[in-house]
PDB file of N, CA and C in Angstrom:
ATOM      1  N   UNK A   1      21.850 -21.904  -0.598  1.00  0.00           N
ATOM      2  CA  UNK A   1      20.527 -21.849   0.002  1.00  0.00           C
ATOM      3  C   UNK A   1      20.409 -20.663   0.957  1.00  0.00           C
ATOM      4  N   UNK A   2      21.448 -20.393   1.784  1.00  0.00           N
ATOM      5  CA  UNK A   2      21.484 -19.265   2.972  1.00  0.00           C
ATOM      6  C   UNK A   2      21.493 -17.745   2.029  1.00  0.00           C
ATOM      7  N   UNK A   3      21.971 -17.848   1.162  1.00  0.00           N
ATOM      8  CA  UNK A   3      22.461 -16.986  -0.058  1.00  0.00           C
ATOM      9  C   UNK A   3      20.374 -16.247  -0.090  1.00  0.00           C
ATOM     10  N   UNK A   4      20.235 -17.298  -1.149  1.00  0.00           N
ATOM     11  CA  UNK A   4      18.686 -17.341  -1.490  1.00  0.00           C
ATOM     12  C   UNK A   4      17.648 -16.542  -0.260  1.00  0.00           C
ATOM     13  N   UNK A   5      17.568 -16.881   1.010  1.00  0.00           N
ATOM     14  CA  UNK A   5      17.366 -16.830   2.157  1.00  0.00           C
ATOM     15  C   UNK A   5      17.423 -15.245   2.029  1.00  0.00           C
ATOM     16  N   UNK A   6      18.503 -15.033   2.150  1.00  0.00           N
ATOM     17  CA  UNK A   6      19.099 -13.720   2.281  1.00  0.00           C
ATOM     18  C   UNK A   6      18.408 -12.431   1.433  1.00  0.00           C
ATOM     19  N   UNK A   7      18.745 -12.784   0.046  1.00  0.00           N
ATOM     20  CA  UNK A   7      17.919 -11.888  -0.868  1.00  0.00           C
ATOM     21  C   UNK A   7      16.825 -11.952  -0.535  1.00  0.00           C
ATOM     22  N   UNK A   8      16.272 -12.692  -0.595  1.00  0.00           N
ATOM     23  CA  UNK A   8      14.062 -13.170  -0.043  1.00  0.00           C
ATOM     24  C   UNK A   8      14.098 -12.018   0.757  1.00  0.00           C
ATOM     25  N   UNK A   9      14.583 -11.964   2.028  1.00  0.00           N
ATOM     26  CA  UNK A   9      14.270 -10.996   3.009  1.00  0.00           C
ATOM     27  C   UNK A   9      14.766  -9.573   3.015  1.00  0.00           C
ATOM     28  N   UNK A  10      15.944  -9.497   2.200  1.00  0.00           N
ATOM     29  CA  UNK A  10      16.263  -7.880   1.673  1.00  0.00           C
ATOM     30  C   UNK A  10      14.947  -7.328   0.626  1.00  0.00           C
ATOM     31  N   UNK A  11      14.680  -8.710  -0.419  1.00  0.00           N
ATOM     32  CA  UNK A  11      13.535  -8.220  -1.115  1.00  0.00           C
ATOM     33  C   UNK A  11      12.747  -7.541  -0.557  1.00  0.00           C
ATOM     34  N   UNK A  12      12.166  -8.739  -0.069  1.00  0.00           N
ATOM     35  CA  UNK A  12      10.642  -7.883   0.911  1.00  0.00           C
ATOM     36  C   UNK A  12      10.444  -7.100   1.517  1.00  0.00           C
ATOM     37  N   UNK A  13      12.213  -6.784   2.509  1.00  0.00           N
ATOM     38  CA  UNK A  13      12.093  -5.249   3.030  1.00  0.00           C
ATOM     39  C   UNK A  13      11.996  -4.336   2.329  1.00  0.00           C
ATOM     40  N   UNK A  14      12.902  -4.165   1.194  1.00  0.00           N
ATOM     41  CA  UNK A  14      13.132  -2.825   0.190  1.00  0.00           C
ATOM     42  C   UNK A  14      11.449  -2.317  -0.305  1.00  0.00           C
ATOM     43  N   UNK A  15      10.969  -3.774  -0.324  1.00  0.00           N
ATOM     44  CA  UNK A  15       9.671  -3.415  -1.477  1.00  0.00           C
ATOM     45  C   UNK A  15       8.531  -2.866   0.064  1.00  0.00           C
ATOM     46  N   UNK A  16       8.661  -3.620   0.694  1.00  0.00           N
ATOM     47  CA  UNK A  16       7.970  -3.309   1.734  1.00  0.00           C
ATOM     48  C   UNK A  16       7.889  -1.791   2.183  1.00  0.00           C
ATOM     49  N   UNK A  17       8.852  -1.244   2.241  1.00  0.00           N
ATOM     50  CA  UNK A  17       9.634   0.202   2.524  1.00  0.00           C
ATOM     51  C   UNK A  17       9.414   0.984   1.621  1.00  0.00           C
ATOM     52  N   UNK A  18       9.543   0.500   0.556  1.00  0.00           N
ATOM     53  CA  UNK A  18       9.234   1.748  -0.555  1.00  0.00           C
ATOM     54  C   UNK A  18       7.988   1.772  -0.526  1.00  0.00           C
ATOM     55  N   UNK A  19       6.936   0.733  -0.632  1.00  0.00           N
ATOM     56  CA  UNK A  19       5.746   0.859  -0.624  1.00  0.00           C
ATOM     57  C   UNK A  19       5.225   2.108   0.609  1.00  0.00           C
ATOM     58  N   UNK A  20       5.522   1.631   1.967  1.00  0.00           N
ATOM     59  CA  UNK A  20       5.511   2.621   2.982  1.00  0.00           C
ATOM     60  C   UNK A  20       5.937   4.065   3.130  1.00  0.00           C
ATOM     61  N   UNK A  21       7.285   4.409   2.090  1.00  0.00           N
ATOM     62  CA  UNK A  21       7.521   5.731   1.399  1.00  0.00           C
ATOM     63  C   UNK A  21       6.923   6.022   0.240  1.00  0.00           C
ATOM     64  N   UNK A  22       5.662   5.582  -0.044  1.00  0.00           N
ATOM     65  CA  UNK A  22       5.121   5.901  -1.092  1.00  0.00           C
ATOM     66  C   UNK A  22       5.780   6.155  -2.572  1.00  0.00           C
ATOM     67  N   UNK A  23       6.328   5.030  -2.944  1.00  0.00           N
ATOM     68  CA  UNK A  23       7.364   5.364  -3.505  1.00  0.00           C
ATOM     69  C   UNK A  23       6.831   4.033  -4.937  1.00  0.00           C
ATOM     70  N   UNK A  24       7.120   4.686  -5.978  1.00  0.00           N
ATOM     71  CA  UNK A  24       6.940   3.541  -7.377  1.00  0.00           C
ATOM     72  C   UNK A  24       8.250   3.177  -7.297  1.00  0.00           C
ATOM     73  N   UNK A  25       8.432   2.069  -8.043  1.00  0.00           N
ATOM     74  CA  UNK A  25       9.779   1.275  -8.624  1.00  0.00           C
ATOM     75  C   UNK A  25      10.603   2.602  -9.431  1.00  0.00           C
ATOM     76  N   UNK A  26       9.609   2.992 -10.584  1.00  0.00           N
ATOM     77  CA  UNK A  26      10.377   4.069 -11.673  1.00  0.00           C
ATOM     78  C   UNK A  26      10.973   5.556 -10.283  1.00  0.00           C
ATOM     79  N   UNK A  27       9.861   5.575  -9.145  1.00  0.00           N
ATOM     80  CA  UNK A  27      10.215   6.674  -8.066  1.00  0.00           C
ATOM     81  C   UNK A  27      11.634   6.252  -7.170  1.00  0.00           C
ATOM     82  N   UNK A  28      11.713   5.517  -7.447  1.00  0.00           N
ATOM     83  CA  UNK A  28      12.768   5.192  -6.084  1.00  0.00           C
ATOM     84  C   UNK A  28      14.110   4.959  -7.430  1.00  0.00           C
ATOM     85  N   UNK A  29      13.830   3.981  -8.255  1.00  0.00           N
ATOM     86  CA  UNK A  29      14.952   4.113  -9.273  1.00  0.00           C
ATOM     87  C   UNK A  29      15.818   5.756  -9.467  1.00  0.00           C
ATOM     88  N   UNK A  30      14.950   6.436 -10.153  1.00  0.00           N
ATOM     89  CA  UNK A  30      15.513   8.044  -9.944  1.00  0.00           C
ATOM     90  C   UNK A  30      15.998   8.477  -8.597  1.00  0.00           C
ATOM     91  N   UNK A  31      15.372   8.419  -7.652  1.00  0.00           N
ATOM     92  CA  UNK A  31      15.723   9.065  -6.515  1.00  0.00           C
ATOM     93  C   UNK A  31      17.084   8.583  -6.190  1.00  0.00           C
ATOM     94  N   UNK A  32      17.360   7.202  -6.737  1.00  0.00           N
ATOM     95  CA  UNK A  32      18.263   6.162  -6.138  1.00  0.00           C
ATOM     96  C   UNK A  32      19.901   7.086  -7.155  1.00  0.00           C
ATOM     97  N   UNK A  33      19.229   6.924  -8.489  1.00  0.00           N
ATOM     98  CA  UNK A  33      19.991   7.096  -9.857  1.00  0.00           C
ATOM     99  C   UNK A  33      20.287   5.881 -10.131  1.00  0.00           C
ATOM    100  N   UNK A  34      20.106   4.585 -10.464  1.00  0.00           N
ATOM    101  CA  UNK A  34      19.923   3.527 -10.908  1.00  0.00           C
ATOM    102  C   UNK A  34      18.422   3.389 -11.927  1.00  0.00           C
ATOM    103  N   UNK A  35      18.573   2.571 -12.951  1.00  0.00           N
ATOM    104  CA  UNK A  35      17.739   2.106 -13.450  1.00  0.00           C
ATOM    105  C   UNK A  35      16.527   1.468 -12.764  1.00  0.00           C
ATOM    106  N   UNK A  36      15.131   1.718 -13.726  1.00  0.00           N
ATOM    107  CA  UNK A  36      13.882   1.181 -12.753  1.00  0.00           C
ATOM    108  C   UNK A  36      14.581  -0.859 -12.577  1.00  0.00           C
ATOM    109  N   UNK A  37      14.607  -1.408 -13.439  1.00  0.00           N
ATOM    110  CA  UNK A  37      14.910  -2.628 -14.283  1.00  0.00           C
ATOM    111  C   UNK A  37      15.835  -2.939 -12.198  1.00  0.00           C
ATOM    112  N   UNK A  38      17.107  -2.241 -12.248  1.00  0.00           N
ATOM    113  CA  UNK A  38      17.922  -3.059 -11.062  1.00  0.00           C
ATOM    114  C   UNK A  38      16.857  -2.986  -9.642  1.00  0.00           C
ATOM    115  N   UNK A  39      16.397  -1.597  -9.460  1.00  0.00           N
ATOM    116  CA  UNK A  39      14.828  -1.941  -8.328  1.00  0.00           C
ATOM    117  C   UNK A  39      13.881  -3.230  -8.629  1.00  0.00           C
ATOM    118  N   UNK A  40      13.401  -3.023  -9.720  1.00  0.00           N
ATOM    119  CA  UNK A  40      12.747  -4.778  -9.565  1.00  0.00           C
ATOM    120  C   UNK A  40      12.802  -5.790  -9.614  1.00  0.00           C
ATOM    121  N   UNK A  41      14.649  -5.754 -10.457  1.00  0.00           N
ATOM    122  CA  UNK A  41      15.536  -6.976  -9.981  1.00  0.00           C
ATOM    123  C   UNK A  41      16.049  -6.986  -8.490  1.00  0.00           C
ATOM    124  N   UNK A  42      16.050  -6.413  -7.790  1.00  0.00           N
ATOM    125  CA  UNK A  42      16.527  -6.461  -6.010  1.00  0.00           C
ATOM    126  C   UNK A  42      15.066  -6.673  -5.783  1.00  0.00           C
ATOM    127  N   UNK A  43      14.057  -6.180  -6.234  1.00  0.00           N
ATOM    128  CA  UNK A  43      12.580  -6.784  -5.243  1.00  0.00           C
ATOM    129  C   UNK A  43      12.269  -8.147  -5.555  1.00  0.00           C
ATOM    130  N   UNK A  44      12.477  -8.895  -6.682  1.00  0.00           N
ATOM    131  CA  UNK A  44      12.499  -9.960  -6.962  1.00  0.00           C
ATOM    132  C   UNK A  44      13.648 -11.211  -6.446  1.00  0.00           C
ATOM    133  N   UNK A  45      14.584 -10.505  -5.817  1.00  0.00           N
ATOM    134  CA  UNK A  45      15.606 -11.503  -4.950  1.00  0.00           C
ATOM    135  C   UNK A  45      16.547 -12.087  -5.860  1.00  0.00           C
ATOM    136  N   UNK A  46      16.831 -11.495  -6.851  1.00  0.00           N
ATOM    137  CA  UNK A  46      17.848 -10.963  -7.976  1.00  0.00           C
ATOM    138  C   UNK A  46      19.277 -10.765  -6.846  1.00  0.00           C
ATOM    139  N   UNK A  47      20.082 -11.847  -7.035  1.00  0.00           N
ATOM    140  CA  UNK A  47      21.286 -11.789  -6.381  1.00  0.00           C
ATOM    141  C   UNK A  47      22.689 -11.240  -7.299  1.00  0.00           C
ATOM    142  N   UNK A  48      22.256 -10.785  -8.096  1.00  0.00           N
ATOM    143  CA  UNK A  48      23.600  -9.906  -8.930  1.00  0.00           C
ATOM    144  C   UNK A  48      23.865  -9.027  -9.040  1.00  0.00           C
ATOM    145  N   UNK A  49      23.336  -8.083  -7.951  1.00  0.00           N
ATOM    146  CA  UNK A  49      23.576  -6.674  -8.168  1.00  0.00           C
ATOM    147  C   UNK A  49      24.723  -6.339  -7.445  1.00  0.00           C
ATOM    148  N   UNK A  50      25.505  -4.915  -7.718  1.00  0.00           N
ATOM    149  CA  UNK A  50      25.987  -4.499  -7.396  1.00  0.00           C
ATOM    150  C   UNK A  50      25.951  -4.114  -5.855  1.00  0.00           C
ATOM    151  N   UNK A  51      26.739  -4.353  -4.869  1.00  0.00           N
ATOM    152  CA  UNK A  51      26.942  -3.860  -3.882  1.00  0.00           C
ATOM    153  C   UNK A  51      26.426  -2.102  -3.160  1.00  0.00           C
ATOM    154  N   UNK A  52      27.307  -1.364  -4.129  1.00  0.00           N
ATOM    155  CA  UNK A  52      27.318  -0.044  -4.513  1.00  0.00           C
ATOM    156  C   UNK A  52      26.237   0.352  -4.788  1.00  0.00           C
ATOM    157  N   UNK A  53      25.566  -0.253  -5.460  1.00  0.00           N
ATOM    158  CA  UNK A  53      24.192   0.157  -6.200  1.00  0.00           C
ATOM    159  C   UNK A  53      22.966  -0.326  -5.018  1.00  0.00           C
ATOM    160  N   UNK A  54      22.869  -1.189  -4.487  1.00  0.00           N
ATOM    161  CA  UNK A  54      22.416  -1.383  -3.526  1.00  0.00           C
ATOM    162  C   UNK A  54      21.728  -1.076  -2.365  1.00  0.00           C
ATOM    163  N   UNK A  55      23.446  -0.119  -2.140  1.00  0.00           N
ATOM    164  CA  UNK A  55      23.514   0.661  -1.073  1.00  0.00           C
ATOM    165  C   UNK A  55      22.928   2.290  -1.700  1.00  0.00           C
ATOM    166  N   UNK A  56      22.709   2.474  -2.850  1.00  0.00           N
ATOM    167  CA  UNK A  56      22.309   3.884  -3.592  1.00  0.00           C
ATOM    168  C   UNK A  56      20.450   3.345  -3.130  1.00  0.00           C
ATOM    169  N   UNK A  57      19.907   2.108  -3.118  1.00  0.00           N
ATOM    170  CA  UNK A  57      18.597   2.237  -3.203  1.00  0.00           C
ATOM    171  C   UNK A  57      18.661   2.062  -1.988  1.00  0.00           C
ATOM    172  N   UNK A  58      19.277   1.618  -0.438  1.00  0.00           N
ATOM    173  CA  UNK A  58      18.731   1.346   0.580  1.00  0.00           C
ATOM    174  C   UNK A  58      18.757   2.930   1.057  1.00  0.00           C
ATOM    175  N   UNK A  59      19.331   3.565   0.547  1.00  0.00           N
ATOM    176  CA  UNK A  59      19.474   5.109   1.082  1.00  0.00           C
ATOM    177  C   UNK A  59      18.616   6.152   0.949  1.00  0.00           C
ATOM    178  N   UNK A  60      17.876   5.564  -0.324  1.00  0.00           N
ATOM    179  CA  UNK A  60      16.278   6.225  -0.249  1.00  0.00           C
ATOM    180  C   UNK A  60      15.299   5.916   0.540  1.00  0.00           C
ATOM    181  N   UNK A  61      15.906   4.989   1.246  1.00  0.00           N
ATOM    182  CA  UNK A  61      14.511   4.433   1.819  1.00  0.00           C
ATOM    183  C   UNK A  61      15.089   4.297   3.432  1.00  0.00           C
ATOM    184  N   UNK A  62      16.179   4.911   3.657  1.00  0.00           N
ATOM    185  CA  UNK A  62      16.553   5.339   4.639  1.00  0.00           C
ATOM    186  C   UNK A  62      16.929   3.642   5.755  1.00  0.00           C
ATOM    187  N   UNK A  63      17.475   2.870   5.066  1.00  0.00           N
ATOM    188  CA  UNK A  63      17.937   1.226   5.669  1.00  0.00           C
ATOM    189  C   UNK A  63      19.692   0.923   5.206  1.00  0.00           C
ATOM    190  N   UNK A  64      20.161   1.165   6.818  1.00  0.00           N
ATOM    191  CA  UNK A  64      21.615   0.444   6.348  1.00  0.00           C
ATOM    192  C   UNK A  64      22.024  -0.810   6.454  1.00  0.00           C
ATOM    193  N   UNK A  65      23.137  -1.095   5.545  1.00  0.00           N
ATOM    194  CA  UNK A  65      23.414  -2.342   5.516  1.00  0.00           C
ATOM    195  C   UNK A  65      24.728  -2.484   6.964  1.00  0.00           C
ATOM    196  N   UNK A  66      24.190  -3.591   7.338  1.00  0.00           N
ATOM    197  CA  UNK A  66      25.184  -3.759   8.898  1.00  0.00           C
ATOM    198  C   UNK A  66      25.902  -5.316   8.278  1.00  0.00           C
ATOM    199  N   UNK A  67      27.106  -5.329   8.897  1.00  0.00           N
ATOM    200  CA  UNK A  67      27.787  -6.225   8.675  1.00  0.00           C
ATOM    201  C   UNK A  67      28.516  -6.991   9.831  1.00  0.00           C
ATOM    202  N   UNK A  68      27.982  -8.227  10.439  1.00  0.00           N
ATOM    203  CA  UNK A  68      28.607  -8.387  11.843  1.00  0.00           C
ATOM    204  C   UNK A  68      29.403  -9.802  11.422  1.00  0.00           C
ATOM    205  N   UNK A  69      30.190  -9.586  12.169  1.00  0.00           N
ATOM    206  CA  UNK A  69      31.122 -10.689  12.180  1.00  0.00           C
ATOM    207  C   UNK A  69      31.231 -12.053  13.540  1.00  0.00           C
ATOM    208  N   UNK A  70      31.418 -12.891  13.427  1.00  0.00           N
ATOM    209  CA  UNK A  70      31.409 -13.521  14.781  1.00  0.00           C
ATOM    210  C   UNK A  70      32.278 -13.091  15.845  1.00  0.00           C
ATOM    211  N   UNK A  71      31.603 -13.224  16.899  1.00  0.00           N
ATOM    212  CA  UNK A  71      32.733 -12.616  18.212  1.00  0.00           C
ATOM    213  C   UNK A  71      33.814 -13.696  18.653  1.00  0.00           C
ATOM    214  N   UNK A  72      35.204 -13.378  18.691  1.00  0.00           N
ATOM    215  CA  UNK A  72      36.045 -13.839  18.938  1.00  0.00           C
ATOM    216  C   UNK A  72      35.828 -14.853  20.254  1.00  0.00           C
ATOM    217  N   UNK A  73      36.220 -16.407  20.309  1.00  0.00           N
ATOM    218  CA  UNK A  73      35.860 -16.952  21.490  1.00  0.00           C
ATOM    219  C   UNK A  73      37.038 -17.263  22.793  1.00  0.00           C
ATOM    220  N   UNK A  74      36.957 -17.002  23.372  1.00  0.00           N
ATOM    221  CA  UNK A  74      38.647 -17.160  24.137  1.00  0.00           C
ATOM    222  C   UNK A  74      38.014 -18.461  25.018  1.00  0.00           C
ATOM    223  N   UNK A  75      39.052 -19.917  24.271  1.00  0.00           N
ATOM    224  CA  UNK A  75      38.545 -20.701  25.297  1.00  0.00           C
ATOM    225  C   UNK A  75      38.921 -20.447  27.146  1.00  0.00           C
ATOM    226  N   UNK A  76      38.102 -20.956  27.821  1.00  0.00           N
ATOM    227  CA  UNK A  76      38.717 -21.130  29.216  1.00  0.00           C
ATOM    228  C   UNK A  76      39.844 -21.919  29.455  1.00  0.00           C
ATOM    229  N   UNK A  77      40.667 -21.747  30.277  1.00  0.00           N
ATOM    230  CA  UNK A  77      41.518 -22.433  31.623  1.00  0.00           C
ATOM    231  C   UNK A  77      41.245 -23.173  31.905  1.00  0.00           C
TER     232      UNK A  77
END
């Protein structure tokens, strides 16, 4: 479910963003070098894509992927 969650809101940014870079699906595919087909599978919340590839379309559109981890907790004394 958190999974699902996740894509939903990468969707909507990417598409959101490209829209705002004036950018078509077939425009951002090329720019990316990926197929149009994997852009409108990531705008659709298509959870099988490649990592790699991913990161080729968030780079047209100028959005990095951040990765945080939980902060270590040191109990008290």
């Amino acid at each position: 479910m958190a999974q699902q969650k996740w894509m939903t809101t990468l969707a909507k940014t990417v598409q959101k963003h490209r829209k705002l870079a004036g950018l078509t699906q077939v425009e951002m595919a090329n720019l990316a070098g990926v197929g149009k087909t994997v852009v409108y599978d990531l705008e659709k919340g298509k959870i099988t894509i490649r990592v790699e590839t991913m990161l080729k379309i968030l780079s047209v559109i100028n959005i990095e992927l951040e990765i945080r981890t939980p902060t270590e907790v040191v109990p008290h004394a």
